[in-house]
Protein backbone atom coordinates (compact mmCIF):
# COMPACT_ATOMS: atom_id res chain seq x y z
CA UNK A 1 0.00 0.00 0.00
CA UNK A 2 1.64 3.47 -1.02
CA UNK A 3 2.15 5.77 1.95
CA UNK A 4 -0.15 8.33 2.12
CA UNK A 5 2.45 11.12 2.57
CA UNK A 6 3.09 10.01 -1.34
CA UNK A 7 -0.41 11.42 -3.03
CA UNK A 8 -0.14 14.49 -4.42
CA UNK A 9 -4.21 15.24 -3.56
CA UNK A 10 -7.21 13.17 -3.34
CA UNK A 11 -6.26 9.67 -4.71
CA UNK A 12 -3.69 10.92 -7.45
CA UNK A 13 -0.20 10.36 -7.47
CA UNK A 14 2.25 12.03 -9.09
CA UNK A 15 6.01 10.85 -9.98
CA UNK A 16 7.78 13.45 -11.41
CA UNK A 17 10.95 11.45 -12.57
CA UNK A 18 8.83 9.13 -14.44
CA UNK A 19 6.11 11.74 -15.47
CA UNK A 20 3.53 9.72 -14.85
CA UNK A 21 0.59 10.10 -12.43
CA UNK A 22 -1.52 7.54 -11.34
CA UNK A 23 -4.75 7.28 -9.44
CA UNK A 24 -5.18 4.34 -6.10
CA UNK A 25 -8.66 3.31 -5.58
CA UNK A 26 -10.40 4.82 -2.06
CA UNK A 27 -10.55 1.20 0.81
CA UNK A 28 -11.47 0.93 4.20
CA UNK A 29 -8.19 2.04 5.41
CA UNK A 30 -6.65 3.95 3.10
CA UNK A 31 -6.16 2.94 -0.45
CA UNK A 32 -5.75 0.36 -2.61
CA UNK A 33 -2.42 -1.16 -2.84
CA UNK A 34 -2.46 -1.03 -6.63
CA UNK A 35 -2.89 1.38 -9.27
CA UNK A 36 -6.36 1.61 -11.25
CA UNK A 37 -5.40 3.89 -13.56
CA UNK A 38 -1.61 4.66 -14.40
CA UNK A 39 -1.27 7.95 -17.46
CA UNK A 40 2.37 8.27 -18.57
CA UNK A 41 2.27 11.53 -20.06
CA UNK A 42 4.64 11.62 -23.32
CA UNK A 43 5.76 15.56 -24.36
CA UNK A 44 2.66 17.91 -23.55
CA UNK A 45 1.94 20.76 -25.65
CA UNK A 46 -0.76 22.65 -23.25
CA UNK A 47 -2.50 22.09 -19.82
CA UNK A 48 -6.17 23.48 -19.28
CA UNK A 49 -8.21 23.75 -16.58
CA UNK A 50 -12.00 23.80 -16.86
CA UNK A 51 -14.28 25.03 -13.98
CA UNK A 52 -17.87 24.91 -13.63
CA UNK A 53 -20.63 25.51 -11.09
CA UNK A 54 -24.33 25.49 -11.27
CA UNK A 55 -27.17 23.30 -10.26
CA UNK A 56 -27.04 19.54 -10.03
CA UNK A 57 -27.68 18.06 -13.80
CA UNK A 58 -28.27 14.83 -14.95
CA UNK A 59 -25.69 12.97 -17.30
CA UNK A 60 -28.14 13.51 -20.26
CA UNK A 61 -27.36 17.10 -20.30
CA UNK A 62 -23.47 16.77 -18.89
CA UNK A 63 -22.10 13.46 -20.03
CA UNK A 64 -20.85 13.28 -16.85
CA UNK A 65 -22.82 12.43 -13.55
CA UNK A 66 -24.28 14.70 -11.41
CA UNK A 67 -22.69 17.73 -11.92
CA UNK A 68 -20.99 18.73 -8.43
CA UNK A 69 -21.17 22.93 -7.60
CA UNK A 70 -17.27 22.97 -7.71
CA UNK A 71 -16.41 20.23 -10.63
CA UNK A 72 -13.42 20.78 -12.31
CA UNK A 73 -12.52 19.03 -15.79
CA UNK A 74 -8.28 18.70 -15.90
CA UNK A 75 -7.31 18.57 -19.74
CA UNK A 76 -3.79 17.57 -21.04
CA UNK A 77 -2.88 17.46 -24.65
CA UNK A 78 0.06 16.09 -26.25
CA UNK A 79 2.06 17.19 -29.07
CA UNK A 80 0.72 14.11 -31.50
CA UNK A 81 -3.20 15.77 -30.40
CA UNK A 82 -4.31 12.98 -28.31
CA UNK A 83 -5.80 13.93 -24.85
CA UNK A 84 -5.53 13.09 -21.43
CA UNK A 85 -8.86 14.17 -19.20
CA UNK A 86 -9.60 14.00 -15.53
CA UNK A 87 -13.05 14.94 -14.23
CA UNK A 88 -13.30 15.75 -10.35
CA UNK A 89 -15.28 17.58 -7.88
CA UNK A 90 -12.40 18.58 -5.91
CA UNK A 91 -11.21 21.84 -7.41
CA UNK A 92 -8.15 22.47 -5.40
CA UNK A 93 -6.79 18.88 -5.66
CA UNK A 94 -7.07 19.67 -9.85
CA UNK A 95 -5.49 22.72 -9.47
CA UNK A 96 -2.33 20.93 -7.76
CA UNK A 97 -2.77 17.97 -10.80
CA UNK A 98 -2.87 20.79 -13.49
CA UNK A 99 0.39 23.31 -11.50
CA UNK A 100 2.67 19.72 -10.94
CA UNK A 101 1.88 18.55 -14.69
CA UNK A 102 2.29 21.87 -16.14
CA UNK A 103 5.42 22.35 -14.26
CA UNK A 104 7.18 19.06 -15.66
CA UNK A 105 6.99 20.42 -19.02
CA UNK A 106 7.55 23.95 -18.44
CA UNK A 107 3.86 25.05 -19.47
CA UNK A 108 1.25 27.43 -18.04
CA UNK A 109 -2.06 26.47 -16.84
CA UNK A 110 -4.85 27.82 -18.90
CA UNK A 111 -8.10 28.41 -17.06
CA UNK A 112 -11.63 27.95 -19.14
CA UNK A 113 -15.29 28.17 -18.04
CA UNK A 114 -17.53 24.81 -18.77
CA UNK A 115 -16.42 22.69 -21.08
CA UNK A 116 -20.35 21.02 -21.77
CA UNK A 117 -23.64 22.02 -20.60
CA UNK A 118 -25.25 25.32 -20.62
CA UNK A 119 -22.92 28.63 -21.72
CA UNK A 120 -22.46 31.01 -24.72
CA UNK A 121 -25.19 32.93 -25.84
CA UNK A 122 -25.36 35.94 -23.40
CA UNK A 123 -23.70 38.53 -25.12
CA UNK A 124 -25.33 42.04 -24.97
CA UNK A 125 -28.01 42.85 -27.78
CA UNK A 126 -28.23 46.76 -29.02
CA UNK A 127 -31.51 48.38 -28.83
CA UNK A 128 -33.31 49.36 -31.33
CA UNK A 129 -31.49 52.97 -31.84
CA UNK A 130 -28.26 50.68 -31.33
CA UNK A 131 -27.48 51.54 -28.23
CA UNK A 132 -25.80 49.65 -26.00
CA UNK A 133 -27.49 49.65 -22.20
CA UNK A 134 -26.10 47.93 -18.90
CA UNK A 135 -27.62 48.08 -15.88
CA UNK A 136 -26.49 45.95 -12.87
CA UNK A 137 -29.13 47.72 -10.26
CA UNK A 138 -26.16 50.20 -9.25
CA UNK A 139 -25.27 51.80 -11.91
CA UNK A 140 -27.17 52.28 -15.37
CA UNK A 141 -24.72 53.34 -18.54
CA UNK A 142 -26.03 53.93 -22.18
CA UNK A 143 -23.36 53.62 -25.22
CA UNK A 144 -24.79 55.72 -27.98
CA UNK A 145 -22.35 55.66 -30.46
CA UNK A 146 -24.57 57.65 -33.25
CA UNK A 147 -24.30 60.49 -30.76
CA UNK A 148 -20.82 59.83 -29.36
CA UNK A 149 -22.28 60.02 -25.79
CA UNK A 150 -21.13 57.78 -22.61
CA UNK A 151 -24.15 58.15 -20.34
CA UNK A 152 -23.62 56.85 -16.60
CA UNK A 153 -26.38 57.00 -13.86
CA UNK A 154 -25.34 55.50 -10.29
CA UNK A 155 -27.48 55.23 -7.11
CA UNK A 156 -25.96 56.78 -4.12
CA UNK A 157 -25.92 55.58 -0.61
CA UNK A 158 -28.84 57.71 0.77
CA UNK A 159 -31.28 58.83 -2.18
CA UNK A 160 -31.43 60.11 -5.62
CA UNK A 161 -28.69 59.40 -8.58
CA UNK A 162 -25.52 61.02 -9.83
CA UNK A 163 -25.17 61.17 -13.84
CA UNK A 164 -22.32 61.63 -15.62
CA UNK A 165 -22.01 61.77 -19.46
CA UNK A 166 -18.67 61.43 -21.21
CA UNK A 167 -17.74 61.27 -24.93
CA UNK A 168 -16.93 58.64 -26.67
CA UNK A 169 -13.34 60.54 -27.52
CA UNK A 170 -12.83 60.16 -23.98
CA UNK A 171 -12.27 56.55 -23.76
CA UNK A 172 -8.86 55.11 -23.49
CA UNK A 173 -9.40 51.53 -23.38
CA UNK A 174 -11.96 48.67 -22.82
CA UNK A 175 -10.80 46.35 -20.24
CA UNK A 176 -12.97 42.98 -19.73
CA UNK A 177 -12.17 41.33 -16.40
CA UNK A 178 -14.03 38.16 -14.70
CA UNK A 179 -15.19 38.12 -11.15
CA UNK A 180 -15.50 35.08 -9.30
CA UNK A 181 -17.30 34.49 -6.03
CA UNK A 182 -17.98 31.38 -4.69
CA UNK A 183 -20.64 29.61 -7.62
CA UNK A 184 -21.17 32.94 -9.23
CA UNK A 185 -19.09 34.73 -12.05
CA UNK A 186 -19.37 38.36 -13.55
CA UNK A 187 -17.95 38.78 -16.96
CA UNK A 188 -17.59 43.21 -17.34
CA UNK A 189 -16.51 45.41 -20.07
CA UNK A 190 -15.49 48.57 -18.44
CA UNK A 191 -14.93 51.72 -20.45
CA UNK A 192 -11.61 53.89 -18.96
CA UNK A 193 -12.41 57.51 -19.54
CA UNK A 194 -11.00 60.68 -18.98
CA UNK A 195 -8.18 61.65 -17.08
CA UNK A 196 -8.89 60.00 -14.28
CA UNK A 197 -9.25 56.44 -15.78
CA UNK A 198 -12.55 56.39 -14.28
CA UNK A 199 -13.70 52.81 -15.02
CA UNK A 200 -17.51 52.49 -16.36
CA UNK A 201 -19.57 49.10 -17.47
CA UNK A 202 -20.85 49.32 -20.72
CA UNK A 203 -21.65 45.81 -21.02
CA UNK A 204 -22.07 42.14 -18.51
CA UNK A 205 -23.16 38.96 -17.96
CA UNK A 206 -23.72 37.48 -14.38
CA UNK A 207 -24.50 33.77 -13.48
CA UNK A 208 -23.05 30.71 -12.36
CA UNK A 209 -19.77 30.33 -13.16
CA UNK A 210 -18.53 29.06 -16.47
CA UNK A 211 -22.21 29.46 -18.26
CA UNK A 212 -20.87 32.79 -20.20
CA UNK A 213 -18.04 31.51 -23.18
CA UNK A 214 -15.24 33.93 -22.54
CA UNK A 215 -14.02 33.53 -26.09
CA UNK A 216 -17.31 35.05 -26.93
CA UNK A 217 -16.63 38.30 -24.95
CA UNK A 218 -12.89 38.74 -25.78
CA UNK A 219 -13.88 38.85 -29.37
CA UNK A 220 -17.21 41.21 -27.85
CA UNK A 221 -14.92 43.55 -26.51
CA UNK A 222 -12.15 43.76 -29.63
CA UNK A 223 -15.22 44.21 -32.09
CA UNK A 224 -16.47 47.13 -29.51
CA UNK A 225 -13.12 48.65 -29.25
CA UNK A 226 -12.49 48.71 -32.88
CA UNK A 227 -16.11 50.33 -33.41
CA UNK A 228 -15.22 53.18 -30.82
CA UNK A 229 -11.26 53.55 -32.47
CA UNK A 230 -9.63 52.15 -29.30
CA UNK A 231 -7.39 49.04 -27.85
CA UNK A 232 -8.75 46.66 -25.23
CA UNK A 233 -7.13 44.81 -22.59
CA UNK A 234 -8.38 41.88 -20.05
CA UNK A 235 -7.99 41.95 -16.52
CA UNK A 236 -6.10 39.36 -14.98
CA UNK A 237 -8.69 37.24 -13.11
CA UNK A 238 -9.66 38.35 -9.99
């Protein structure tokens, strides 16, 4: 029976020398003396970490079994395209999987929202004037580019509202960044205006994490920029 100082997390093992990880069966006392699944990894070309929460689904909808709130999906390809993936509910023991593989071969760990079930879709739609409206029950912005206006309401602490309206010259940048807290994510395109660099949402999506495609709202937020004659950044994730 391995010692148990010898797992990496969960029931993975990892050797290092060997490159090869392999997973030991939960028993009684411990685990099992043998391997059930040994993965030597040949030369990896990237390392990418899925993460998901929402309501328990059936397999129908998944392919998976009941979805957990914190599964994680751990995906390793290698340079000839075949694939190595690892589907468990323990998020941090993945995290140590993807950071020890990714460190053998001298990669970075990519992190992605859902791989399968419900996401995409939830990018902002223009109104009829094509305008752009957000409002997160805060603050309120319009983006009318026809007029070249930047309109921001915000509640205040006691009563009433405090508006602000910028032009669209003004902007510097759009910057997207991703919130995560706990189960729920907020994807935000902020506009930076003025000399100040004051930040202000022009567009969002909130929901449980991993439903909104991120690829959707980089390529959102360069089409945006281009439109308004800017550059965008993204956050690092918060």
């Amino acid at each position: 029976m391995p010692d148990e100082s010898e797992f990496l997390c969960g029931d993975w093992m990892w050797d290092a020398s060997l490159r090869e990880l392999r997973h030991f069966p939960r028993r009684k006392k411990g685990h099992a003396e043998e391997p059930d699944a040994t993965e030597r990894l040949e030369t990896a070309k990237s390392v990418t970490l899925y993460l998901w929460s929402q309501q328990p689904m059936m397999s129908s909808q998944t392919g998976d079994r009941h979805v957990t709130p914190n599964l994680a999906r751990l995906e390793v390809e290698y340079a000839d395209g075949r694939k190595l993936t690892i589907n468990e509910g323990d998020r941090d023991c993945v995290r140590k999987l993807a950071g020890a593989i990714a460190a053998a071969y001298g990669l970075a760990v990519r992190e992605e929202g859902a791989p399968t079930g419900r996401r995409g879709g939830n990018l902002p739609a223009r109104d009829e004037m094509g305008r752009l409206q957000y409002d997160d029950g805060r603050v309120q912005t319009t983006l009318d580019e026809a007029t070249g206006e930047l309109r921001t309401s915000r509640r205040k602490k006691l009563a009433g509202k405090a508006t602000q309206t910028f032009r669209t010259s003004e902007i510097l940048r759009l910057e997207l960044a991703r919130d995560v807290r706990g189960p729920m994510e907020a994807v935000t395109v902020f506009a930076i205006v003025g000399p100040e660099e004051e930040a202000v949402p022009v567009a969002g999506y909130s929901g449980f994490e991993g439903w909104a495609e991120i690829e959707e709202w980089r390529g959102f937020t360069a089409e945006l920029a281009r439109s308004l004659g800017t550059s965008w950044v993204e956050r690092a994730r918060e």
